[in-house]
C-alpha atoms as a PDB file:
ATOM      1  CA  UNK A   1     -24.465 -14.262 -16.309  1.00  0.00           C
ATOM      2  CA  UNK A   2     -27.299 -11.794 -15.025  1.00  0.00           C
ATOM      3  CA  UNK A   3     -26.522 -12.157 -11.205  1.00  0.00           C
ATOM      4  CA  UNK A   4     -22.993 -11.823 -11.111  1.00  0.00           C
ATOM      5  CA  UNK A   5     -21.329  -8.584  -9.973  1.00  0.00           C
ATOM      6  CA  UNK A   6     -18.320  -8.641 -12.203  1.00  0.00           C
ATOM      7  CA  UNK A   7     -20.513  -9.277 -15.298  1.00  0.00           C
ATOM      8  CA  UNK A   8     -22.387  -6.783 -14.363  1.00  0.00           C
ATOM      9  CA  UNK A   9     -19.484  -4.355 -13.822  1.00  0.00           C
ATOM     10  CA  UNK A  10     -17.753  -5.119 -17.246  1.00  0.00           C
ATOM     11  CA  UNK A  11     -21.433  -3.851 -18.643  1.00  0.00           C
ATOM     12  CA  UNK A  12     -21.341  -0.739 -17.332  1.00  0.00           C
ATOM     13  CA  UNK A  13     -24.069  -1.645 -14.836  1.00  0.00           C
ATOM     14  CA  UNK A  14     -21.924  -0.846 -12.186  1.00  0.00           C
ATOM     15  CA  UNK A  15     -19.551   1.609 -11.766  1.00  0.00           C
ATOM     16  CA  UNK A  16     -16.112   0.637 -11.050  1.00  0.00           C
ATOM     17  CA  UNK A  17     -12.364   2.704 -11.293  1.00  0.00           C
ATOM     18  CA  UNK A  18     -11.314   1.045 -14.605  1.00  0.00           C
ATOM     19  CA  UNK A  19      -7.556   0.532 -14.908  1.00  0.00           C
ATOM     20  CA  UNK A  20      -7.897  -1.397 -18.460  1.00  0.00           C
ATOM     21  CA  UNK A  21     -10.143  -2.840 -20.745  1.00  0.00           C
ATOM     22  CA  UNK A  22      -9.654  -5.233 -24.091  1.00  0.00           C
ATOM     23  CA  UNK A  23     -11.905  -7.503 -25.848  1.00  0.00           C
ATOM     24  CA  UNK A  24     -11.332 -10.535 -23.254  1.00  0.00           C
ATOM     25  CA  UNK A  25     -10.528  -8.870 -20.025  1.00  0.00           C
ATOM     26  CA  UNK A  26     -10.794  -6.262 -17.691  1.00  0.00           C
ATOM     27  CA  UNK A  27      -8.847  -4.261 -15.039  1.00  0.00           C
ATOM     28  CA  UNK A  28     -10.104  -2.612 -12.149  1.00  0.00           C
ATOM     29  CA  UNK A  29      -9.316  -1.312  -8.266  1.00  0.00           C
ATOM     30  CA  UNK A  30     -10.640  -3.255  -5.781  1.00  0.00           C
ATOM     31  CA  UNK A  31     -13.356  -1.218  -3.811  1.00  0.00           C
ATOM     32  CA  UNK A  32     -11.816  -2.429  -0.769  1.00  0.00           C
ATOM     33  CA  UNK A  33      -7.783  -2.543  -0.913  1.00  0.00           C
ATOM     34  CA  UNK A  34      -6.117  -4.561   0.960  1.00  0.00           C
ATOM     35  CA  UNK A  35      -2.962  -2.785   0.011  1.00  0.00           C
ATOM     36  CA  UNK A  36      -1.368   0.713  -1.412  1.00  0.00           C
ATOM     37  CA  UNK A  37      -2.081  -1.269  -4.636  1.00  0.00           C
ATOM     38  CA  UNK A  38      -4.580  -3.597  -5.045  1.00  0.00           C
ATOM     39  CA  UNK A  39      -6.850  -3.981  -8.414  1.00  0.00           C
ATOM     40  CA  UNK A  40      -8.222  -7.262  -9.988  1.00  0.00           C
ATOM     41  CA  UNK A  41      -8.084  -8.701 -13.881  1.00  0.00           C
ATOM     42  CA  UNK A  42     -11.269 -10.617 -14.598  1.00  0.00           C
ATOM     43  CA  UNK A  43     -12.034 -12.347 -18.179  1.00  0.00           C
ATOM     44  CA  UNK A  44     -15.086 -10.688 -19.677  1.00  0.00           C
ATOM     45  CA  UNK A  45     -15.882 -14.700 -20.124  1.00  0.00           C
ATOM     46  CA  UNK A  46     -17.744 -15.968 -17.398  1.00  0.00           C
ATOM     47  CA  UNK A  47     -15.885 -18.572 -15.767  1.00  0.00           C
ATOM     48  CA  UNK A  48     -16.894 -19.614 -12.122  1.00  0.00           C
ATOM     49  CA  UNK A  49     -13.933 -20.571 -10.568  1.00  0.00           C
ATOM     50  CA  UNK A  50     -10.333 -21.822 -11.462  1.00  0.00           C
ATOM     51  CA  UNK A  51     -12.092 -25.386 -11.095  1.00  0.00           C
ATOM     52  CA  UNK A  52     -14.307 -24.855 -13.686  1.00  0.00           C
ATOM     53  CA  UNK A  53     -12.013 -23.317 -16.356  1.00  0.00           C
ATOM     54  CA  UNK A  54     -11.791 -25.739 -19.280  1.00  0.00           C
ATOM     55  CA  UNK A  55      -8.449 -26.433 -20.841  1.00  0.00           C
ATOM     56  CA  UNK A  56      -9.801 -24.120 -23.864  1.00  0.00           C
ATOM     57  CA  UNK A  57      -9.349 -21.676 -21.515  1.00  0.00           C
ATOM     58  CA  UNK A  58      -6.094 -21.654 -20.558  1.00  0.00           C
ATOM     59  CA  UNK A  59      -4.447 -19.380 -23.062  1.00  0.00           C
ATOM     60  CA  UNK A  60      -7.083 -16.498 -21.605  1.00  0.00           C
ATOM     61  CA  UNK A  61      -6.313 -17.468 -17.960  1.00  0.00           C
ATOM     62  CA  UNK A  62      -2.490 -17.303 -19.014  1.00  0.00           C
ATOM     63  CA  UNK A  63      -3.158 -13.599 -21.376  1.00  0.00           C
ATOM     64  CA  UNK A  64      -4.546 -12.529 -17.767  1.00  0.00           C
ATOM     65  CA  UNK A  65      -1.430 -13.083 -15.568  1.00  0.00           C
ATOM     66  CA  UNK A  66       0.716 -11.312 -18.308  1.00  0.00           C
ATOM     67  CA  UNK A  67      -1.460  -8.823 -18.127  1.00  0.00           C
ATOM     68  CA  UNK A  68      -1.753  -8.771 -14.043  1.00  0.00           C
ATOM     69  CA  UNK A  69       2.182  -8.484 -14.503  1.00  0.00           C
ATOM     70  CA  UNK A  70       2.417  -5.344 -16.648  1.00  0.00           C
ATOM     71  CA  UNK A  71      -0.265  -3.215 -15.362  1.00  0.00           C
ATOM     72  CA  UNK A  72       1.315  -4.092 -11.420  1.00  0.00           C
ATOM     73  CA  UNK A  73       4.611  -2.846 -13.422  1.00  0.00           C
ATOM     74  CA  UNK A  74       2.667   0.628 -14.518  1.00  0.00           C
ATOM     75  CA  UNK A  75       1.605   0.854 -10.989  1.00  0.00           C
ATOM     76  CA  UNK A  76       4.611   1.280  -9.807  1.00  0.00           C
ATOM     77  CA  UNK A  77       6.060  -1.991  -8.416  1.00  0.00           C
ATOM     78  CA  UNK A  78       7.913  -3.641 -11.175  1.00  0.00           C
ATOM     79  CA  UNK A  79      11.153  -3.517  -8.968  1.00  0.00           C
ATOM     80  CA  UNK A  80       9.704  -4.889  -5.498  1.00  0.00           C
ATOM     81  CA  UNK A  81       6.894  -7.046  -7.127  1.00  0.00           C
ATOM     82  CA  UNK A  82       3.594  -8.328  -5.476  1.00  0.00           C
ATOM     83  CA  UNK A  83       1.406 -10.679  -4.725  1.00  0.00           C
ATOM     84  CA  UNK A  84      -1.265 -12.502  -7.349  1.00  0.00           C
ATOM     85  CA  UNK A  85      -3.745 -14.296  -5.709  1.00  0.00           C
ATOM     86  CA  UNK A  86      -6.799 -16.383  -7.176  1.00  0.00           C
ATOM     87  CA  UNK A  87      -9.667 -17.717  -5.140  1.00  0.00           C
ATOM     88  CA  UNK A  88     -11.655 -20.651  -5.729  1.00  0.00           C
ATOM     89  CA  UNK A  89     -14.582 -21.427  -3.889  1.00  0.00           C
ATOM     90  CA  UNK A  90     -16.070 -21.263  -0.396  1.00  0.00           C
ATOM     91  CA  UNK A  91     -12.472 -23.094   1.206  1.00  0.00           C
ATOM     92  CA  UNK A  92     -10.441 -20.812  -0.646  1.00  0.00           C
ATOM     93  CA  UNK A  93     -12.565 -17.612   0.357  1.00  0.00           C
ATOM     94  CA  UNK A  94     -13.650 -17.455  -3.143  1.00  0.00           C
ATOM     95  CA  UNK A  95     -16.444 -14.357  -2.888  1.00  0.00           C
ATOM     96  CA  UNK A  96     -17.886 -13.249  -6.099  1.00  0.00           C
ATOM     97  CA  UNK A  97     -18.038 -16.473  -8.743  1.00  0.00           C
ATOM     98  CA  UNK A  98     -16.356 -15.212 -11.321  1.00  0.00           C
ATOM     99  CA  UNK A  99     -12.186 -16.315 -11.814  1.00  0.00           C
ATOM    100  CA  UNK A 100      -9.959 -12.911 -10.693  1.00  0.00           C
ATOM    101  CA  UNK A 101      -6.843 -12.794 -10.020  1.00  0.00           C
ATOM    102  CA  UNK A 102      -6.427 -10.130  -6.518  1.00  0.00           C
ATOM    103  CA  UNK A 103      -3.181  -8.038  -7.877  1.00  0.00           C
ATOM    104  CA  UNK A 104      -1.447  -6.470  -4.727  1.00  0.00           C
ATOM    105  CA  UNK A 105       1.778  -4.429  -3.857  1.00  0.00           C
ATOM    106  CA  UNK A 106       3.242  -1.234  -2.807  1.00  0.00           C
ATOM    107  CA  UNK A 107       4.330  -2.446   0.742  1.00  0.00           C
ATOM    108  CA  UNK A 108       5.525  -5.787   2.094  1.00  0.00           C
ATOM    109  CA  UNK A 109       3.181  -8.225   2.035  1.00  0.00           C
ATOM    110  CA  UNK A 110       3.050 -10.904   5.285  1.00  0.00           C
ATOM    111  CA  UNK A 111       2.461 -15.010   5.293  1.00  0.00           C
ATOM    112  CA  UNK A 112       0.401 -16.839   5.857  1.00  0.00           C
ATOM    113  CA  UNK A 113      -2.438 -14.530   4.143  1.00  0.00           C
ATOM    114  CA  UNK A 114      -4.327 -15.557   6.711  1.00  0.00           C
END
């Protein structure tokens, strides 16, 4: 999609501090943490939104949480865990329109979010 930031940073349009990369999804940290840790994992697919992700899509979405899982374990909080949050859409605070899962430890985390 032209207009959309994280298409635009998995081109190379944008800069970004790149934590990982395959052939359907990339890693980066968020520009604006929220935590000691905080990064995102976005498909290199365009999807919108967790409500428009087709069931073809759920191996992908499900390939992103294991890999969510494993690079929070490389960042240092495999024993005290973290937080994996998704967005969808203007209720859900949903910001840039393309599905990411928020990936965020290194302290205690309080709820509600918010």
């Amino acid at each position: 999609m032209d207009d959309c930031i994280f298409c635009k940073i998995i081109g190379g349009e944008i800069p970004s501090k790149k934590i990982y990369e395959d052939d359907e999804m990339y890693a980066f940290h968020d520009i604006s943490p929220q935590a000691p840790v905080h990064f995102l994992v976005i498909p290199k697919k365009h999807i919108p939104n967790v409500m428009e992700a087709s069931p073809e899509d759920s191996a992908l979405l499900g390939r992103l949480f294991h890999k969510a899982q494993a690079l929070l374990a490389e960042q240092g909080c495999a024993e005290k865990g973290g937080r994996f949050v998704v967005n969808c859409k203007s209720d859900g605070m949903q910001t840039v329109p393309h599905i990411h899962i928020h990936v965020l430890g290194g302290r205690m985390l309080g709820w509600p979010p918010g």
